[in-house]
Protein backbone atom coordinates (compact mmCIF):
# COMPACT_ATOMS: atom_id res chain seq x y z
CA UNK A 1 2.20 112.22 -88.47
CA UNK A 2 3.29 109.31 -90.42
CA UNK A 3 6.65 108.16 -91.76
CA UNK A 4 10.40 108.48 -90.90
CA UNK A 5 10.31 111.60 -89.46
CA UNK A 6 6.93 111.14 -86.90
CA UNK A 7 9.69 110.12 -84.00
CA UNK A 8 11.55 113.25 -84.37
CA UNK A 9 8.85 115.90 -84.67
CA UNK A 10 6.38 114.20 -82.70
CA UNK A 11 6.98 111.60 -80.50
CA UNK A 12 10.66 109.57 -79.27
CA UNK A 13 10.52 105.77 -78.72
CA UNK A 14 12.68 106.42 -75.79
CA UNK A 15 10.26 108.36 -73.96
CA UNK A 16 8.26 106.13 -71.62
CA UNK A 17 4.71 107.29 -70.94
CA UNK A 18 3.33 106.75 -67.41
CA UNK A 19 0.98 108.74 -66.45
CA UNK A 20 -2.07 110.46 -68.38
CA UNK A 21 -5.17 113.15 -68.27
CA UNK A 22 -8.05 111.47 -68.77
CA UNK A 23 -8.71 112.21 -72.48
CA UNK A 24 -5.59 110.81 -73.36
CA UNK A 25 -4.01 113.99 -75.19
CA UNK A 26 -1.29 114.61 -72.56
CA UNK A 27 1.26 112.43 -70.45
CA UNK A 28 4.08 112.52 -68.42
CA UNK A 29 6.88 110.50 -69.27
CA UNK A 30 10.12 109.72 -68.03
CA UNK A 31 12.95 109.35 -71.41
CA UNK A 32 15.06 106.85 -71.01
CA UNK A 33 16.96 107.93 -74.44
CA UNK A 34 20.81 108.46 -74.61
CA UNK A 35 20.96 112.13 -74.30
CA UNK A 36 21.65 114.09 -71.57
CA UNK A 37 18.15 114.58 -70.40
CA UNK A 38 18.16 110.84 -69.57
CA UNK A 39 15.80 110.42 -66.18
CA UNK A 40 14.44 113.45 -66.67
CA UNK A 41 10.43 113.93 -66.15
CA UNK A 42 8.87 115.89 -69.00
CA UNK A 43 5.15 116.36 -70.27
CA UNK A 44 3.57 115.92 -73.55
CA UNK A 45 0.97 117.15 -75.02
CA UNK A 46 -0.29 116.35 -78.39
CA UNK A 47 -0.82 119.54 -80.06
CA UNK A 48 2.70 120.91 -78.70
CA UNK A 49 5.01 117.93 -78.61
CA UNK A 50 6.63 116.89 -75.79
CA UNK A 51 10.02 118.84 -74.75
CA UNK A 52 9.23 120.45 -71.67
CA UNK A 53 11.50 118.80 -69.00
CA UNK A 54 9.87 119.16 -65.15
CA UNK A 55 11.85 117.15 -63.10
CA UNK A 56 15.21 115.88 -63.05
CA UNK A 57 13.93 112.61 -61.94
CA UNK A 58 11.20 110.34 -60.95
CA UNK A 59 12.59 110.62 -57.48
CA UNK A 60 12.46 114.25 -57.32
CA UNK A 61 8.82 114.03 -59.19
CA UNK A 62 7.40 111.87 -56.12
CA UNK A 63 9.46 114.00 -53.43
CA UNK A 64 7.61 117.73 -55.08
CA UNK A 65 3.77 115.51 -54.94
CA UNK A 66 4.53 114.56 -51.28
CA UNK A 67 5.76 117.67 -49.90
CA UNK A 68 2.59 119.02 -52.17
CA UNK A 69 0.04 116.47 -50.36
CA UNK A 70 1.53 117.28 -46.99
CA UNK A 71 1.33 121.37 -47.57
CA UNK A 72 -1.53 121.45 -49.41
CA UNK A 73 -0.15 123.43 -52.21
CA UNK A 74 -0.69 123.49 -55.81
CA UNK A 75 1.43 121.07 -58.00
CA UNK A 76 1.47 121.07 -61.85
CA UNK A 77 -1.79 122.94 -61.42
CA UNK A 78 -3.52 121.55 -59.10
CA UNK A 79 -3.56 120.44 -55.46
CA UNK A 80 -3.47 117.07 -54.27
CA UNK A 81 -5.61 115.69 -51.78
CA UNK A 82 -5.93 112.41 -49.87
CA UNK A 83 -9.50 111.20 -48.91
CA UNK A 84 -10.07 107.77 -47.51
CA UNK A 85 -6.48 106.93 -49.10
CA UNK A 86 -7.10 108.22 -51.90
CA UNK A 87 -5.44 110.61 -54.02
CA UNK A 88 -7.40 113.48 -55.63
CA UNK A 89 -6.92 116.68 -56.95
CA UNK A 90 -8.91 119.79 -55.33
């Protein structure tokens, strides 16, 4: 979507992207806008938009993937796991 409106139905400026799937149509992103939701961790996905809020915070994002690593339980789907220092998902 072009134009004026492509931030508001599509994508906000204040929404920093950070990490993605590997066919670049979805990302998590932390917003760093005005609004309440400020620090919050959402997800985006192209054909949706992005307004689904996960986390209140990076902080609590990185807490919920270590306590996932360490149990060995699912997050966002999956579940992580460390080989040779790596991370993975199983």
């Amino acid at each position: 979507m072009d134009g004026p409106d492509a931030e508001a139905n599509w994508w906000r400026m204040d929404w920093v992207p950070w990490a993605a799937n590997h066919d670049g149509a979805s990302c998590l992103f932390v917003d760093t806008g005005p609004s309440p939701g400020c620090g919050t961790v959402g997800y985006f996905f192209q054909e949706t938009g992005g307004e689904a809020r996960l986390w209140p915070s990076l902080t609590a994002f990185l807490v919920a993937l270590a306590d996932a690593v360490e149990e060995g339980t699912p997050f966002f789907g999956e579940t992580p796991v460390v080989h040779g220092g790596a991370l993975g998902w199983a």
